[in-house]
N, C-alpha and C. Protein backbone atom coordinates (compact mmCIF):
# COMPACT_ATOMS: atom_id res chain seq x y z
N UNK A 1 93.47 70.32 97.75
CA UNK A 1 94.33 71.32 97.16
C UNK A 1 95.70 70.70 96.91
N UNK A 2 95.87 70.78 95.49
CA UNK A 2 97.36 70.88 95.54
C UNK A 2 98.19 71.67 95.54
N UNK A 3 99.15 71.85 95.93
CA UNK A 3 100.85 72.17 95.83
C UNK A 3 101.49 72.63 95.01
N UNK A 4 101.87 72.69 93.99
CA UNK A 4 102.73 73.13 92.32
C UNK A 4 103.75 74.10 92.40
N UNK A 5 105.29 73.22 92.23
CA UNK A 5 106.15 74.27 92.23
C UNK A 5 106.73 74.76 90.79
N UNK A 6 107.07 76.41 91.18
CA UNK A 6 107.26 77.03 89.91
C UNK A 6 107.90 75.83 88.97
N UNK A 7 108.83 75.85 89.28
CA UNK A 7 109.45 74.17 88.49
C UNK A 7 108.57 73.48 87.39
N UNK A 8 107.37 72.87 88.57
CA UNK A 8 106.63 72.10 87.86
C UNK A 8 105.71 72.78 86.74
N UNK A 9 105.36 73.85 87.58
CA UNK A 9 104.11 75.09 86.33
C UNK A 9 105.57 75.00 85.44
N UNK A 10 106.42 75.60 85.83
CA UNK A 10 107.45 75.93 84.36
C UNK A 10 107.30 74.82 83.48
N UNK A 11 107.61 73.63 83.75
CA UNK A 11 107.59 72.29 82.85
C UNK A 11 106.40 72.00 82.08
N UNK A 12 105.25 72.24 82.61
CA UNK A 12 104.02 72.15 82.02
C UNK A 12 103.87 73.09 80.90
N UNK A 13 103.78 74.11 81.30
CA UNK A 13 103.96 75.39 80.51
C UNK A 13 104.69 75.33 79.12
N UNK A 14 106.17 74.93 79.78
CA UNK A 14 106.93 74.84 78.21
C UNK A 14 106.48 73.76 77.59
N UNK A 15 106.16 72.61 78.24
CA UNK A 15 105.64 71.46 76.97
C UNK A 15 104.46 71.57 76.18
N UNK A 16 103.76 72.42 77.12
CA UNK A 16 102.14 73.56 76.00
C UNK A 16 102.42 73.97 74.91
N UNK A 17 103.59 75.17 75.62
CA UNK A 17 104.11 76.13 74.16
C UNK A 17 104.74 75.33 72.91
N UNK A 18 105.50 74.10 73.58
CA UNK A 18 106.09 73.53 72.40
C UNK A 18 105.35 72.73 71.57
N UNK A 19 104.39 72.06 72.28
CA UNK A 19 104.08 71.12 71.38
C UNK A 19 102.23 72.03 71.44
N UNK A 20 102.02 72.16 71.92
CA UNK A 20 100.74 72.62 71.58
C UNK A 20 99.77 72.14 71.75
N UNK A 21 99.21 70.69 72.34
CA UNK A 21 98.67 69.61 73.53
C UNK A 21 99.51 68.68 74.22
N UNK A 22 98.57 68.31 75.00
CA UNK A 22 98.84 67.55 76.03
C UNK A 22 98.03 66.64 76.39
N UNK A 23 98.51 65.21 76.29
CA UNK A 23 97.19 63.80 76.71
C UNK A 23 97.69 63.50 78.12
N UNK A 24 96.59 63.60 79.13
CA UNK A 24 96.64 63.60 80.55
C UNK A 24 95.50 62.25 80.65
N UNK A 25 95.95 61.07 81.41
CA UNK A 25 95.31 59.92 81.58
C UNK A 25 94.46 60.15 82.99
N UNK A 26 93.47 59.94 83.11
CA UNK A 26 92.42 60.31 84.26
C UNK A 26 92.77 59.02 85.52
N UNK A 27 93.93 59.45 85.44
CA UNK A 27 94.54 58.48 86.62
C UNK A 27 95.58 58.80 88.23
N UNK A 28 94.63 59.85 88.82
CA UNK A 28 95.61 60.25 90.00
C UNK A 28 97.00 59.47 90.64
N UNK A 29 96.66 58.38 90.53
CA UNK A 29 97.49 57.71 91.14
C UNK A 29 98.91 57.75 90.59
N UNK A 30 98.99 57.82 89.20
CA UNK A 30 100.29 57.37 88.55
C UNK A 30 101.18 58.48 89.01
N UNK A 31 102.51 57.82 89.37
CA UNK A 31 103.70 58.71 90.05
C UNK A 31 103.85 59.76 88.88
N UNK A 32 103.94 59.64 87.61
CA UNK A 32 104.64 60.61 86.87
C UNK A 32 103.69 60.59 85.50
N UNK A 33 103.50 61.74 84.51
CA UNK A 33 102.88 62.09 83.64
C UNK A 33 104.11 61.40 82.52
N UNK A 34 102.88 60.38 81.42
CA UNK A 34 104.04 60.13 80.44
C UNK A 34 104.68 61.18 79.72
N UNK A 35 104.64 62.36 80.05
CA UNK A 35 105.92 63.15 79.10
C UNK A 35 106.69 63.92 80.02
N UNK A 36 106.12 64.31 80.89
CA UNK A 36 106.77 65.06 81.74
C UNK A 36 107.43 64.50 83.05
N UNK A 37 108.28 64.99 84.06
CA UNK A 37 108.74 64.57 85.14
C UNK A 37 108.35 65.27 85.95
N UNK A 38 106.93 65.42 85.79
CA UNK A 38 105.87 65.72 86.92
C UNK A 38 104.90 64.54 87.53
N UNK A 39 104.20 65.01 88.71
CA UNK A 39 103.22 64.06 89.18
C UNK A 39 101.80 64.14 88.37
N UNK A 40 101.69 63.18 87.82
CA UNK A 40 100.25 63.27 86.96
C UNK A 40 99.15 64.28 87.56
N UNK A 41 98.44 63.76 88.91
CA UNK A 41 97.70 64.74 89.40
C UNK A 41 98.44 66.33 89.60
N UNK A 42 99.24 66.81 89.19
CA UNK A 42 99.80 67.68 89.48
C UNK A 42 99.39 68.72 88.33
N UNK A 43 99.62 67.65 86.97
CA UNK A 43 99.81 68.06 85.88
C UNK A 43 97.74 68.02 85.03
N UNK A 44 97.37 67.46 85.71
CA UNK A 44 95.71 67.48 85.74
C UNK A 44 95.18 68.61 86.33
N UNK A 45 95.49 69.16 87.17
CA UNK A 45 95.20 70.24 88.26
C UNK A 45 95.62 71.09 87.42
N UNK A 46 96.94 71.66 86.83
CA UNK A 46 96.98 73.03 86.20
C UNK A 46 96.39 73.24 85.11
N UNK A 47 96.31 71.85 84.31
CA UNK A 47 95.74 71.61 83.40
C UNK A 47 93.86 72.58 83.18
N UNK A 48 93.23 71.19 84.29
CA UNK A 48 92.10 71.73 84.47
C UNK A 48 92.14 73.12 84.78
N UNK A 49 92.79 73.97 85.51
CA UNK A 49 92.57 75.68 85.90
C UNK A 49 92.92 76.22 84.35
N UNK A 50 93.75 75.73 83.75
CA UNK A 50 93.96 76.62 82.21
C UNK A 50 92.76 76.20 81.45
N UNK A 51 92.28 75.09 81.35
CA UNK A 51 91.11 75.15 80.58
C UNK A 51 89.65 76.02 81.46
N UNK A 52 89.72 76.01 83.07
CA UNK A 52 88.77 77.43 83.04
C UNK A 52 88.88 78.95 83.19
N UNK A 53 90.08 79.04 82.70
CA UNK A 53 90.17 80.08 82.13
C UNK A 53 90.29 80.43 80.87
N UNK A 54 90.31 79.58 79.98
CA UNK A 54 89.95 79.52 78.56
C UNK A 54 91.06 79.54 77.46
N UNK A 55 92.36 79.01 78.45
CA UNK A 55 93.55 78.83 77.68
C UNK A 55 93.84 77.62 76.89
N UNK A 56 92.80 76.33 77.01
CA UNK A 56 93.20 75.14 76.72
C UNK A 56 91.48 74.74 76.55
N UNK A 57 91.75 74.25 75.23
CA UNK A 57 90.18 73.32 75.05
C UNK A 57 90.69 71.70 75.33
N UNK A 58 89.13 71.06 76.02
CA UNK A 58 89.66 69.64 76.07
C UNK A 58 88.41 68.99 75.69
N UNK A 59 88.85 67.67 75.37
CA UNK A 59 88.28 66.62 74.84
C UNK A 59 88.49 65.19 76.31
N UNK A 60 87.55 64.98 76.26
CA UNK A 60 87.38 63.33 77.23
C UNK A 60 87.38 62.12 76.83
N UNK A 61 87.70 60.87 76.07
CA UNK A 61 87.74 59.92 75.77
C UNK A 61 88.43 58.80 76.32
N UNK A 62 87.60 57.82 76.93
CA UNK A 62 88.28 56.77 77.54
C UNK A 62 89.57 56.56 78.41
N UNK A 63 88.88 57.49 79.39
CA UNK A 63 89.93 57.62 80.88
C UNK A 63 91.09 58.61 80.53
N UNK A 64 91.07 59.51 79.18
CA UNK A 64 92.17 59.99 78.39
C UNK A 64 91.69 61.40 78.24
N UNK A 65 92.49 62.72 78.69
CA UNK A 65 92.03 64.00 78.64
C UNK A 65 92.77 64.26 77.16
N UNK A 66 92.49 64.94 76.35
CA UNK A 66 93.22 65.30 75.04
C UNK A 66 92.95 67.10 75.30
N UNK A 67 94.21 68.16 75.66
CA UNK A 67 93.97 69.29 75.52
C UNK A 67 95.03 69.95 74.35
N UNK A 68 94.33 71.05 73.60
CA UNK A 68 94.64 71.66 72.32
C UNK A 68 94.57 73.27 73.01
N UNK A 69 95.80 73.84 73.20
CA UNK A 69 96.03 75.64 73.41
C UNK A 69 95.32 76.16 72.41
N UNK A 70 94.42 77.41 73.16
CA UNK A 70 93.68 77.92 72.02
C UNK A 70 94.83 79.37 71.72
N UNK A 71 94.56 80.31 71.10
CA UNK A 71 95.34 81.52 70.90
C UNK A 71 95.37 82.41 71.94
N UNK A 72 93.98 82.65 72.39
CA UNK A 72 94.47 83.22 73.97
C UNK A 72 95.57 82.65 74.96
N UNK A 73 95.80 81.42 75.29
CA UNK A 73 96.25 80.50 75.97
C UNK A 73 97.86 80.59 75.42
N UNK A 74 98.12 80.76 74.21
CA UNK A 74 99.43 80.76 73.41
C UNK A 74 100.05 82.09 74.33
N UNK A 75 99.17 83.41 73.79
CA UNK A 75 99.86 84.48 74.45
C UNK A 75 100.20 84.09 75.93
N UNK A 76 99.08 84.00 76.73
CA UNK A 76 99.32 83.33 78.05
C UNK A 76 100.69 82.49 78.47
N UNK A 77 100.78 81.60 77.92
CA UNK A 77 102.10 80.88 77.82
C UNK A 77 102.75 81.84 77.69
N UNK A 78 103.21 82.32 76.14
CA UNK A 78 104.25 82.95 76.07
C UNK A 78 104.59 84.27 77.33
N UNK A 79 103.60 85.15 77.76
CA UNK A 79 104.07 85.75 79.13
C UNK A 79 104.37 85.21 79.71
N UNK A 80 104.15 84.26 80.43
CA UNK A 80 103.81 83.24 82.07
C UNK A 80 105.65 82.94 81.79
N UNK A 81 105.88 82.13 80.76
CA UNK A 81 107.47 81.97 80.56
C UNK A 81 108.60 83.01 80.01
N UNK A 82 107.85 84.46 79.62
CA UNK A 82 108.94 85.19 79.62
C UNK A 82 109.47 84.83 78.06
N UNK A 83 109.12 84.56 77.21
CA UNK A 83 109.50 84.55 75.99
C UNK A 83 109.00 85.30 74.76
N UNK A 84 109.35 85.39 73.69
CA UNK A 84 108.89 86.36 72.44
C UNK A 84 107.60 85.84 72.15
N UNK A 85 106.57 86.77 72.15
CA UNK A 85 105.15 86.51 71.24
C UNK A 85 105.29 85.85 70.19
N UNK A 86 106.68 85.61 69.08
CA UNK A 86 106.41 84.64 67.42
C UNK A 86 106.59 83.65 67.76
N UNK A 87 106.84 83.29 68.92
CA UNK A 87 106.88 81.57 69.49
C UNK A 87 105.54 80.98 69.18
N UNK A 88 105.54 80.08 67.86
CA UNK A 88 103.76 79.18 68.58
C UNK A 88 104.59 77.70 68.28
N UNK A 89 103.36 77.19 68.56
CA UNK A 89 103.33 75.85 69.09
C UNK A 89 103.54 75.06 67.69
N UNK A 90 104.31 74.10 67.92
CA UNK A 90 104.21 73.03 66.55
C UNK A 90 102.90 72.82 65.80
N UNK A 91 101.61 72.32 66.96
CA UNK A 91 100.49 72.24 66.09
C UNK A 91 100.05 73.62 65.52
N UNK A 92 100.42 74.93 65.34
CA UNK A 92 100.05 76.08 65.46
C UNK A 92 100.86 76.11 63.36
N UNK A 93 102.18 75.61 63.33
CA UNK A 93 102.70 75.68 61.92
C UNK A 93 102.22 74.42 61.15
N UNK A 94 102.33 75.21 59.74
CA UNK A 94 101.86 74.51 58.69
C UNK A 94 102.89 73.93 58.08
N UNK A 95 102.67 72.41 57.54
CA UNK A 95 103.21 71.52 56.46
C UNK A 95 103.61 72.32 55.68
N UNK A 96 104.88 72.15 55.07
CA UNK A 96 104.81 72.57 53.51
C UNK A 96 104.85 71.57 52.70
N UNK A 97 103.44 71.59 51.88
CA UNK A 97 102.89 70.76 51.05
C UNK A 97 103.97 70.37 49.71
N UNK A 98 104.32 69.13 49.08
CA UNK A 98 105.54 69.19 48.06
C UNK A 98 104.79 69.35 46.44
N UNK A 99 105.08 70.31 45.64
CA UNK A 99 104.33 70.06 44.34
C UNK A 99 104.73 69.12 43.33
N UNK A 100 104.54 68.78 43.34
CA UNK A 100 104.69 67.82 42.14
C UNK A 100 104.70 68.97 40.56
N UNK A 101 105.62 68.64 39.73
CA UNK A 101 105.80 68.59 38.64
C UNK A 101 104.69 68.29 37.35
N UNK A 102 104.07 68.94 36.66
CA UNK A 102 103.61 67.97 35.59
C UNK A 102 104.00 67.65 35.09
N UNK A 103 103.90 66.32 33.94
CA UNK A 103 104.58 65.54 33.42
C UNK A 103 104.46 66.16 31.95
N UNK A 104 105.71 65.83 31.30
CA UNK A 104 105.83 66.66 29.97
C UNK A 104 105.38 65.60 29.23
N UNK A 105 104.47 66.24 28.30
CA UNK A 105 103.33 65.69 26.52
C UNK A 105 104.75 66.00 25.90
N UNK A 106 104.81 64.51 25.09
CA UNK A 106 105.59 64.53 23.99
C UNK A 106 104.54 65.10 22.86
N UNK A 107 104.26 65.24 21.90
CA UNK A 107 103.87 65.56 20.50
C UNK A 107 102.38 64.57 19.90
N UNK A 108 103.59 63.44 19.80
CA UNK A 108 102.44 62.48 19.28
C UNK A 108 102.23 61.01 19.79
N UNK A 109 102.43 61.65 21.54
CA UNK A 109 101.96 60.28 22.42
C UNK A 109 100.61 60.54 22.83
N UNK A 110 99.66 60.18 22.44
CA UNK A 110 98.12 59.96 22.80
C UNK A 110 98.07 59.69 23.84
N UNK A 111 99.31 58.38 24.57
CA UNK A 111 98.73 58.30 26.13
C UNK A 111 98.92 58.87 27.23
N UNK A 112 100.56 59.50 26.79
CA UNK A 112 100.86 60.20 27.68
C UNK A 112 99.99 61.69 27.87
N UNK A 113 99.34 61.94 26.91
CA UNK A 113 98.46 62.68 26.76
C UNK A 113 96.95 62.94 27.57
N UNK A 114 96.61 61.44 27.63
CA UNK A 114 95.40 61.39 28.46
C UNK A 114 95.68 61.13 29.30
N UNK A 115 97.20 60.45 30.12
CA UNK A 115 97.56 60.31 31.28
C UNK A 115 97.58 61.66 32.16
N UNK A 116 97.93 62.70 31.36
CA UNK A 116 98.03 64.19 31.47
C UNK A 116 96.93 64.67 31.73
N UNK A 117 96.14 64.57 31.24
CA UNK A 117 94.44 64.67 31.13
C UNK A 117 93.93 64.50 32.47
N UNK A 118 93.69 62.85 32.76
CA UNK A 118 92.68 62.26 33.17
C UNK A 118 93.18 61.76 34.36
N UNK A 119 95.12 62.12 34.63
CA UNK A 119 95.68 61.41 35.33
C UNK A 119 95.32 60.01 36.07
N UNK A 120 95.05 59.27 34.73
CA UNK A 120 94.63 57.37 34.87
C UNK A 120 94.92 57.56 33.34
N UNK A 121 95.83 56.12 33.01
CA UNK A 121 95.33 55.96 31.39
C UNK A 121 94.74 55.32 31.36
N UNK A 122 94.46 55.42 30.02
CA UNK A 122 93.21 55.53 28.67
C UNK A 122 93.02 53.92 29.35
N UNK A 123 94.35 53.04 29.12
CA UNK A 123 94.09 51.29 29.27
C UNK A 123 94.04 50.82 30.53
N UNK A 124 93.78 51.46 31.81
CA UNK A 124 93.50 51.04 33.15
C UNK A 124 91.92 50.58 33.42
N UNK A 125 92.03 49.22 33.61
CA UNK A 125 90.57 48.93 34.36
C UNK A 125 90.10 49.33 35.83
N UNK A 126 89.42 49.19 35.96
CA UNK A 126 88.42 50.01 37.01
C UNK A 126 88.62 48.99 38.27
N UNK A 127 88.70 49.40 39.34
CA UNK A 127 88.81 48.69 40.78
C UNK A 127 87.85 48.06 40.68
N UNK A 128 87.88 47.16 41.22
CA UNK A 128 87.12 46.24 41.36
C UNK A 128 86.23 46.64 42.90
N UNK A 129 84.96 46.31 43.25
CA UNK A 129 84.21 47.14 44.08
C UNK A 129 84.54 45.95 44.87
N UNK A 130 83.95 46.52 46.53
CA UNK A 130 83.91 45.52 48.28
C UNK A 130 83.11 44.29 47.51
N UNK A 131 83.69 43.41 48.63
CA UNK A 131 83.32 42.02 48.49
C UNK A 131 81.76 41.99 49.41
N UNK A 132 80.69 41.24 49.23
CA UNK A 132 79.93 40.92 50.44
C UNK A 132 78.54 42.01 49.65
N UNK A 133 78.53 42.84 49.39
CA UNK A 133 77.75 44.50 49.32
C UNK A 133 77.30 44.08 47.40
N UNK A 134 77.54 43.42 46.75
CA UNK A 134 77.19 43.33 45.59
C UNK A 134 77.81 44.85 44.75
N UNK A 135 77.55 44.76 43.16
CA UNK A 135 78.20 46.16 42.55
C UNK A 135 77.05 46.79 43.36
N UNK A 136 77.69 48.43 42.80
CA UNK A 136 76.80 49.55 43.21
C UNK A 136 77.23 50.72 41.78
């Protein structure tokens, strides 16, 4: 059994809500978790209890825990710390994607035309295919 002071649940907690996972190395021993200024096993232990209760999905890969807050787990957070429900997590918001412009057709440019088109012109040769694999 371990120990966990509010402190430490608090610290864990907010680095959930903010960032929205957490990579935990399957290594008891190490004094401190690389993000936090907690004790790794410390931070494995609450870890593991939020994922069985179904606040945190995880992934296992090479001595390396990878956990992702699911939406139950978000609300969770957000009570447990006392903050507003529109709080989510960084991985939780979306990119805003940049549009690009189309490019303005003069009249009686043909290429800029099919560049418009086909976005490749008309006079571009073709990549050249992998080495080793023959064409295809």
């Amino acid at each position: 059994m371990v120990l966990v002071s509010k402190a430490e649940k608090r610290a864990i907690y907010t680095y959930l809500l903010k960032e929205g996972v957490i990579v935990v190395r399957k290594d008891s021993y190490l004094p401190r978790h690389q993000n936090l200024e907690v004790p790794n096993l410390k931070v494995q232990m609450i870890v593991k209890s939020l994922v069985s209760q179904g606040y945190l999905n995880g992934v296992f890969n090479w001595q390396w825990m990878y956990y992702t807050v699911t939406g139950k787990g978000v609300a969770f957070l957000a009570k447990a710390l006392g903050v507003s429900g529109n709080i989510v997590p960084t991985t939780y918001k979306t990119k805003k994607a940049a549009i690009a412009a189309p490019a303005k057709v003069a009249d009686g440019d043909e290429k800029a035309e099919a560049v418009a088109e086909d976005g490749a012109a008309a006079g571009d040769e073709p990549t050249p295919a992998g080495m080793g694999r023959g064409s295809r």
